[in-house]
PDB file of N, CA and C in Angstrom:
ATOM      1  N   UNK A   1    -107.130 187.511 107.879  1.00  0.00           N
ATOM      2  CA  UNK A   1    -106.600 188.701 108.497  1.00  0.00           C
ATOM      3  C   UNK A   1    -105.368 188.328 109.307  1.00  0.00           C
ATOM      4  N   UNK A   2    -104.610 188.686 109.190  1.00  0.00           N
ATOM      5  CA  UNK A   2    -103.259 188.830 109.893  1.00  0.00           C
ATOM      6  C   UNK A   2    -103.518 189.108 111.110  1.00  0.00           C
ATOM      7  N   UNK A   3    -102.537 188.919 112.441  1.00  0.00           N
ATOM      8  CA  UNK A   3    -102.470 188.964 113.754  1.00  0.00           C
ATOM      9  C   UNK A   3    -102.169 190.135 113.879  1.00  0.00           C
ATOM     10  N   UNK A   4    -102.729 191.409 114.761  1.00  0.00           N
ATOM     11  CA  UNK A   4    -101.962 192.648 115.416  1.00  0.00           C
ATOM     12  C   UNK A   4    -100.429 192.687 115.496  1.00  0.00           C
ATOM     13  N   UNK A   5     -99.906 193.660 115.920  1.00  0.00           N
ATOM     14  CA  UNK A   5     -98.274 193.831 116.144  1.00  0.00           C
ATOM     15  C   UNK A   5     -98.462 194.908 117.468  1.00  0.00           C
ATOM     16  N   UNK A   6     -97.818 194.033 118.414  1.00  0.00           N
ATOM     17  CA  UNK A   6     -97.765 195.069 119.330  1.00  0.00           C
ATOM     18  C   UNK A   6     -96.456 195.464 119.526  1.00  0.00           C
ATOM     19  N   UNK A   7     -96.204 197.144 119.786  1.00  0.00           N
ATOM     20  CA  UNK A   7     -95.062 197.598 119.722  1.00  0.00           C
ATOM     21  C   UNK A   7     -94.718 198.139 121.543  1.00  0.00           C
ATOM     22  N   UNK A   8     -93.259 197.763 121.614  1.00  0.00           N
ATOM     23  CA  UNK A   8     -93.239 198.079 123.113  1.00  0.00           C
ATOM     24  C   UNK A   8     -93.242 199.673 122.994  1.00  0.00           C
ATOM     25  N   UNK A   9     -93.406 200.250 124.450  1.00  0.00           N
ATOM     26  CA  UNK A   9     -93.261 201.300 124.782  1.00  0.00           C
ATOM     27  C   UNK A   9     -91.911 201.898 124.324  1.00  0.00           C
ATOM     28  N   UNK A  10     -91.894 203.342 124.077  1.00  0.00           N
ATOM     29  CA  UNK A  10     -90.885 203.641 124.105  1.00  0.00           C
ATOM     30  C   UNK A  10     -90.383 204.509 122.840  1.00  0.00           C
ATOM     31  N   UNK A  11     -89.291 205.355 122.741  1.00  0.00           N
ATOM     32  CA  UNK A  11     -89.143 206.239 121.063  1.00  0.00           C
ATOM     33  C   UNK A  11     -88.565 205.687 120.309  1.00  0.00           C
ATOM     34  N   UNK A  12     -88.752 205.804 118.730  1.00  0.00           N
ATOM     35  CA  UNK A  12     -88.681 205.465 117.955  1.00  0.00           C
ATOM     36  C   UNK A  12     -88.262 205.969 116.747  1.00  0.00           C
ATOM     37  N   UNK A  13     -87.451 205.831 115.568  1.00  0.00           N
ATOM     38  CA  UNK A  13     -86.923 206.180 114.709  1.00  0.00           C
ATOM     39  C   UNK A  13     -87.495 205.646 113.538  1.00  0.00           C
ATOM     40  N   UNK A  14     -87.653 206.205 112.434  1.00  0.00           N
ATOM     41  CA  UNK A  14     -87.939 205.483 111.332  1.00  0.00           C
ATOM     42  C   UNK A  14     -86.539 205.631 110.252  1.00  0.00           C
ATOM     43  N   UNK A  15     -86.079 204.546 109.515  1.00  0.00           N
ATOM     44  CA  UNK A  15     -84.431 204.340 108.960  1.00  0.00           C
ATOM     45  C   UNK A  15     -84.644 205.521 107.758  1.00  0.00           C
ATOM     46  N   UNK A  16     -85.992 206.449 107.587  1.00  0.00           N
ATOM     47  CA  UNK A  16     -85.082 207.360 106.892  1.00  0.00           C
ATOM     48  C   UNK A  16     -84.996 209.093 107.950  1.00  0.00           C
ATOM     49  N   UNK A  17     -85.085 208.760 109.104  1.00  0.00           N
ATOM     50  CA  UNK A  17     -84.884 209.425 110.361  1.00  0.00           C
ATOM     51  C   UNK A  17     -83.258 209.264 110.256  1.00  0.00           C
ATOM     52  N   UNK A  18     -82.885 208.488 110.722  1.00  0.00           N
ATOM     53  CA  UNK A  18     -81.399 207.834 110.853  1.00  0.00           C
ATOM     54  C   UNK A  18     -80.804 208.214 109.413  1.00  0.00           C
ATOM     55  N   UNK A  19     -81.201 207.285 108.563  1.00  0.00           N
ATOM     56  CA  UNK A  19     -80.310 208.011 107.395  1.00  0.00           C
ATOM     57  C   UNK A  19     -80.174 209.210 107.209  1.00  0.00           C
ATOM     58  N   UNK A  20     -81.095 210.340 107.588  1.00  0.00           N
ATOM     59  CA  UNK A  20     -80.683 211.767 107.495  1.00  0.00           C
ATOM     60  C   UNK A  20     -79.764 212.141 108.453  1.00  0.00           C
ATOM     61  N   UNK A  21     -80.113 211.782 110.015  1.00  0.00           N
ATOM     62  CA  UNK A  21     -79.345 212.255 110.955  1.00  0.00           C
ATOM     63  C   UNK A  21     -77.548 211.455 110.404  1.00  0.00           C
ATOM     64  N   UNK A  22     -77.280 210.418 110.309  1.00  0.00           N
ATOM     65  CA  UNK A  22     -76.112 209.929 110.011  1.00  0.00           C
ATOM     66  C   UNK A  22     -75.655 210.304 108.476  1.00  0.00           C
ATOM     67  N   UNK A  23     -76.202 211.165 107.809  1.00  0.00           N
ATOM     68  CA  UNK A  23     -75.333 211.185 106.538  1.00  0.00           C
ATOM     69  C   UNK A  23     -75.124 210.107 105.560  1.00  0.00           C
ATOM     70  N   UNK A  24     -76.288 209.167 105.379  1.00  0.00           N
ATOM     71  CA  UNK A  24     -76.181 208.352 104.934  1.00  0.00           C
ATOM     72  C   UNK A  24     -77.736 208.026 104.045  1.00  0.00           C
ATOM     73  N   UNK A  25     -77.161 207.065 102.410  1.00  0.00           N
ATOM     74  CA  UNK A  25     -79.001 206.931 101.943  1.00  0.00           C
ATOM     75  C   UNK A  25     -79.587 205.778 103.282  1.00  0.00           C
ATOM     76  N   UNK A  26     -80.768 205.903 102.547  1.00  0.00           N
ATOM     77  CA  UNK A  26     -81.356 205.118 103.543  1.00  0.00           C
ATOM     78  C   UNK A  26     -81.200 203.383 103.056  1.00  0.00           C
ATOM     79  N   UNK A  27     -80.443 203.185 102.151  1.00  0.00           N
ATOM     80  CA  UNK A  27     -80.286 201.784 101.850  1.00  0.00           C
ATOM     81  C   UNK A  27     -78.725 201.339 102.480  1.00  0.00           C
ATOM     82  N   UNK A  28     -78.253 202.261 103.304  1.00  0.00           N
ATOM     83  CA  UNK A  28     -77.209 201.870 103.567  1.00  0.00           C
ATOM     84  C   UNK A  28     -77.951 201.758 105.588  1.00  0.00           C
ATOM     85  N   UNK A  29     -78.591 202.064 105.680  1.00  0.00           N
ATOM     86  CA  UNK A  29     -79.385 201.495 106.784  1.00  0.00           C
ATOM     87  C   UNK A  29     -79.686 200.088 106.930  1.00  0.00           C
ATOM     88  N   UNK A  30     -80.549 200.657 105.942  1.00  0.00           N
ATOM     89  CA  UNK A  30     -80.790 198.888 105.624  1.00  0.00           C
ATOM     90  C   UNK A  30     -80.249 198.001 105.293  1.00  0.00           C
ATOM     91  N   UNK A  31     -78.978 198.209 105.184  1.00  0.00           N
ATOM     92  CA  UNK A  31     -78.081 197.231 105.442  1.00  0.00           C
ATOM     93  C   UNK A  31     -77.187 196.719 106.566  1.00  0.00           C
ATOM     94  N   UNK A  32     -77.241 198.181 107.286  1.00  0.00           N
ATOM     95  CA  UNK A  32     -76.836 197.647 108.882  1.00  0.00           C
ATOM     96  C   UNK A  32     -77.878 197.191 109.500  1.00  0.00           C
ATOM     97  N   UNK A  33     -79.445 197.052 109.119  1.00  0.00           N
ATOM     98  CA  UNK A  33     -80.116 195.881 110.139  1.00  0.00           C
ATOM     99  C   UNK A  33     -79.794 194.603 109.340  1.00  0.00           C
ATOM    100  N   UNK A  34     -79.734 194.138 107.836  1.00  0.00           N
ATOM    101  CA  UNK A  34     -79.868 193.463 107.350  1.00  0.00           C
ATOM    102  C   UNK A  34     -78.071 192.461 108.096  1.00  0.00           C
ATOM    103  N   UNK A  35     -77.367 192.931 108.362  1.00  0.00           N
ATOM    104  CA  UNK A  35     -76.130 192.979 108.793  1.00  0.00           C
ATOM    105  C   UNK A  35     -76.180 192.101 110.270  1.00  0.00           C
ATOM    106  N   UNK A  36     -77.753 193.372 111.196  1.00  0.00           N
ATOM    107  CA  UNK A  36     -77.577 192.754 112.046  1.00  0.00           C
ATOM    108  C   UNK A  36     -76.666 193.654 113.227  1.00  0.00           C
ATOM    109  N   UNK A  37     -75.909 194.429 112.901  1.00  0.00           N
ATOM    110  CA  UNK A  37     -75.681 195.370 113.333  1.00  0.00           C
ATOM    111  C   UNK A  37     -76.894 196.609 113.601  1.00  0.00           C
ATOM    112  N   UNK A  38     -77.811 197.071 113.282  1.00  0.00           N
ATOM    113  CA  UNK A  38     -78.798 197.472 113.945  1.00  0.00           C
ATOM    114  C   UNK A  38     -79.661 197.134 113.779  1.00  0.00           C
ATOM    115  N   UNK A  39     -80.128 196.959 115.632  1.00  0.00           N
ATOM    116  CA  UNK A  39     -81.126 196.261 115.440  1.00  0.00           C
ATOM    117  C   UNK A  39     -83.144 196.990 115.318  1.00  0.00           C
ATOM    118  N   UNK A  40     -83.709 196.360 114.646  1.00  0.00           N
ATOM    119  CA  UNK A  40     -84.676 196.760 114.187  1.00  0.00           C
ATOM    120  C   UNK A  40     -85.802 196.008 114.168  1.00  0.00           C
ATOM    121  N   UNK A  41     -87.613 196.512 114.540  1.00  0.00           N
ATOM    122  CA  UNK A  41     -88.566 196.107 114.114  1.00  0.00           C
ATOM    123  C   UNK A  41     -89.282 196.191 113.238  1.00  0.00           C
ATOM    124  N   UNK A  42     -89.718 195.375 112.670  1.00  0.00           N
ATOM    125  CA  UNK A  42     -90.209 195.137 111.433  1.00  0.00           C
ATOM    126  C   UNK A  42     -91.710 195.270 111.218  1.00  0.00           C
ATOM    127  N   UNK A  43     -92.282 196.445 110.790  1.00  0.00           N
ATOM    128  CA  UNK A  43     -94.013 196.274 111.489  1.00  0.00           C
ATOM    129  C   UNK A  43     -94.384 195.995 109.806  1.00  0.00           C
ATOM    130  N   UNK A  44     -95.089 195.034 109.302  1.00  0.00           N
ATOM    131  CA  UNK A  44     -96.054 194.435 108.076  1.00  0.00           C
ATOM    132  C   UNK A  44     -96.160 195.552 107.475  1.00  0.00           C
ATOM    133  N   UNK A  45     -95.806 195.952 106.495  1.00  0.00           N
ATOM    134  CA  UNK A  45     -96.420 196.998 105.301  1.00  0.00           C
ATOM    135  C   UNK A  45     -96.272 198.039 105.442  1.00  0.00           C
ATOM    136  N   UNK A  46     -95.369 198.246 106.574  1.00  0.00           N
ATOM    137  CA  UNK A  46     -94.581 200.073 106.985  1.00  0.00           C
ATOM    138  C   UNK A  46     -93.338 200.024 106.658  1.00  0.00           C
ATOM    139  N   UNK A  47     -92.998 198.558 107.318  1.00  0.00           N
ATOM    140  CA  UNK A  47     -90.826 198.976 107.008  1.00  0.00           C
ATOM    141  C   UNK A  47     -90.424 198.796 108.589  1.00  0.00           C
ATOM    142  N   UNK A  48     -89.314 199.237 108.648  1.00  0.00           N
ATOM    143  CA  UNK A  48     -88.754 198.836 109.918  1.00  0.00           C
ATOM    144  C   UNK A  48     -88.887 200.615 110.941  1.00  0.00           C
ATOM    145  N   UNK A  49     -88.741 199.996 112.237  1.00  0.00           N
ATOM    146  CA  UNK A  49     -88.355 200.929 112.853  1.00  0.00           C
ATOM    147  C   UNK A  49     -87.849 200.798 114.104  1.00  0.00           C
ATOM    148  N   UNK A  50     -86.990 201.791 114.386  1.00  0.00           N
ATOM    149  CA  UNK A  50     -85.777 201.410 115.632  1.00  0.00           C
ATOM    150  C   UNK A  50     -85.492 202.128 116.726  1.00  0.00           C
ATOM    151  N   UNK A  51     -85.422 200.849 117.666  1.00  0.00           N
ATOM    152  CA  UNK A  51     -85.869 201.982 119.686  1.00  0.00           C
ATOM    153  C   UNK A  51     -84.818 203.100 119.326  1.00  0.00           C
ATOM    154  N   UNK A  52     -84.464 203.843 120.080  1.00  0.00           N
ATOM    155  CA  UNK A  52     -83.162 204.403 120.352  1.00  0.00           C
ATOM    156  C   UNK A  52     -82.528 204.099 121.241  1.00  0.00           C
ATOM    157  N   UNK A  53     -82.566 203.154 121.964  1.00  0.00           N
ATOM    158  CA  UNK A  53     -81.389 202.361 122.995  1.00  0.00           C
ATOM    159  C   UNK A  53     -81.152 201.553 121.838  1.00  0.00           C
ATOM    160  N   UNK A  54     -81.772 201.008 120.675  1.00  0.00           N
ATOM    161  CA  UNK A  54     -80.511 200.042 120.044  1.00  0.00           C
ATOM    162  C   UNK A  54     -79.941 201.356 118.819  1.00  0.00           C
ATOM    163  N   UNK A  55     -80.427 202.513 118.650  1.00  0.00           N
ATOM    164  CA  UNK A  55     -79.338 203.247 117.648  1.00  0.00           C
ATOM    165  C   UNK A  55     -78.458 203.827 118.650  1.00  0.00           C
ATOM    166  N   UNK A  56     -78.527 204.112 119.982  1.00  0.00           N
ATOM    167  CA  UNK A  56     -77.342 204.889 120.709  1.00  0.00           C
ATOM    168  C   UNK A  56     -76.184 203.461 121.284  1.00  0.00           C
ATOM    169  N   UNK A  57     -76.185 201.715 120.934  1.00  0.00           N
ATOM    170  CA  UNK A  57     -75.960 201.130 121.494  1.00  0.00           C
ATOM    171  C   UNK A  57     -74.962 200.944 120.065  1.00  0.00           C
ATOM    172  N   UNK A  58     -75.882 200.917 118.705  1.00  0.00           N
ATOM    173  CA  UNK A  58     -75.343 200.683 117.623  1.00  0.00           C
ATOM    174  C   UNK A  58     -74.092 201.980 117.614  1.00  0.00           C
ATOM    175  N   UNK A  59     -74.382 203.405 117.632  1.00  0.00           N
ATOM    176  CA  UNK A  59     -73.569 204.233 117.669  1.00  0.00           C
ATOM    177  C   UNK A  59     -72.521 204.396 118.521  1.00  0.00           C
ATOM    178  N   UNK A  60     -72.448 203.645 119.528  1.00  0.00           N
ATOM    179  CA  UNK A  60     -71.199 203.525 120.606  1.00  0.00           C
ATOM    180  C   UNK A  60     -70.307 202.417 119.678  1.00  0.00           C
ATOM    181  N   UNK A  61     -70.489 201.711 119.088  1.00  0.00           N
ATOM    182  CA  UNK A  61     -69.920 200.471 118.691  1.00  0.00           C
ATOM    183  C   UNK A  61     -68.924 201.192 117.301  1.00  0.00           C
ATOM    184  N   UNK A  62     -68.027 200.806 117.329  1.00  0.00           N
ATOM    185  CA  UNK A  62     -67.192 201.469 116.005  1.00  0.00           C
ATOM    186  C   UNK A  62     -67.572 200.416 114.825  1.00  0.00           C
ATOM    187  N   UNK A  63     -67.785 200.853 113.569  1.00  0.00           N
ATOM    188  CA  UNK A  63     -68.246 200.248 112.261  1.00  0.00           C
ATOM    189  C   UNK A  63     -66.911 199.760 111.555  1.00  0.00           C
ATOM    190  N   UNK A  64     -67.394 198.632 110.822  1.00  0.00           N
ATOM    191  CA  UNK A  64     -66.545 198.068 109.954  1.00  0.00           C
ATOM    192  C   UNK A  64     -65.950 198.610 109.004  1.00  0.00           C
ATOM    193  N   UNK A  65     -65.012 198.729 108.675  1.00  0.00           N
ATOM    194  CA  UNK A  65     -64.553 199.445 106.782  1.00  0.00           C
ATOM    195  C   UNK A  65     -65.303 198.975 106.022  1.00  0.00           C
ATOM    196  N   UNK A  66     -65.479 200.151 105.222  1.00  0.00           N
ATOM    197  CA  UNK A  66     -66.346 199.863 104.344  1.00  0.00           C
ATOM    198  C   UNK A  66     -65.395 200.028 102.865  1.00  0.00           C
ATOM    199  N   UNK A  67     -65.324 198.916 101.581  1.00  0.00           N
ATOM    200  CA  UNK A  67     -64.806 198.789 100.983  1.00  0.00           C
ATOM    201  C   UNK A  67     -63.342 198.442 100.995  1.00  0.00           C
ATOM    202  N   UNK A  68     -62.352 198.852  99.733  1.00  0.00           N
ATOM    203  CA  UNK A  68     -61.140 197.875 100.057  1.00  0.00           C
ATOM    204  C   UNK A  68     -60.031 198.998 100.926  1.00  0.00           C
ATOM    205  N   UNK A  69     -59.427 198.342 101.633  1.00  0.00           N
ATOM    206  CA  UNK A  69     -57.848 199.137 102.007  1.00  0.00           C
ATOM    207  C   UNK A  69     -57.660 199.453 101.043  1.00  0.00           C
ATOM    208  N   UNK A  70     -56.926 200.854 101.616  1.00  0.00           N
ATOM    209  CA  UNK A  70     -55.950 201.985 100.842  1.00  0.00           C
ATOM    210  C   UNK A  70     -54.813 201.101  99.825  1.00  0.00           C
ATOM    211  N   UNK A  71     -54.567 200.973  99.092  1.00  0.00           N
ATOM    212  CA  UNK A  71     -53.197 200.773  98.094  1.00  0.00           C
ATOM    213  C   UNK A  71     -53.537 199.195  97.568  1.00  0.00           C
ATOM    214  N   UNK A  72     -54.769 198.711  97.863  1.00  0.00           N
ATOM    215  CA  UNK A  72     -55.076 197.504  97.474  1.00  0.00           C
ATOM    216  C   UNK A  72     -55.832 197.565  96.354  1.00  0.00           C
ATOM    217  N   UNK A  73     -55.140 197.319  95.413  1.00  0.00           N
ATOM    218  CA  UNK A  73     -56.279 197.200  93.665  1.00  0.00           C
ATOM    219  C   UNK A  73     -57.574 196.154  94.146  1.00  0.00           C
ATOM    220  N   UNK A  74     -58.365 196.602  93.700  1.00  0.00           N
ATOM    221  CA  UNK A  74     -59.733 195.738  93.283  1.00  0.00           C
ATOM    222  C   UNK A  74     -59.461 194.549  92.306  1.00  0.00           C
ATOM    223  N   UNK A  75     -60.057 193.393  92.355  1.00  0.00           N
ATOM    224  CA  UNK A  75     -59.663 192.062  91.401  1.00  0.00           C
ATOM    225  C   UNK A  75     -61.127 191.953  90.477  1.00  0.00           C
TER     226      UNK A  75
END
């Protein structure tokens, strides 16, 4: 048997919470924890889920471009 998971106090999001509220699938979530850019807990056999002091900390922070600059061909 596996060890408990204790979760701190406090609210919580689940990444397809976030992906709806942000306009986004939910695999593009999962790539901003995978990133490291948001941060997230990981509970065994549910998936992740995230305080909201780290999505309102992640959302103050401006995001990277995503894909290539304007007038730059792809190789």
């Amino acid at each position: 048997m596996t060890e408990p998971v204790t979760i701190p106090t406090g609210k919580y999001y689940t990444v397809a919470q976030i992906a709806e509220a942000q306009g986004v699938i939910i695999r593009t979530v999962h790539q901003w924890i995978e990133k490291g850019w948001l941060l997230a807990l990981q509970i065994p056999g549910l998936g992740y889920i995230i305080e909201d002091r780290a999505l309102a900390d992640f959302l103050a922070k401006p995001r990277p471009q995503r894909g290539y600059p304007k007038g730059k061909p792809r190789k």
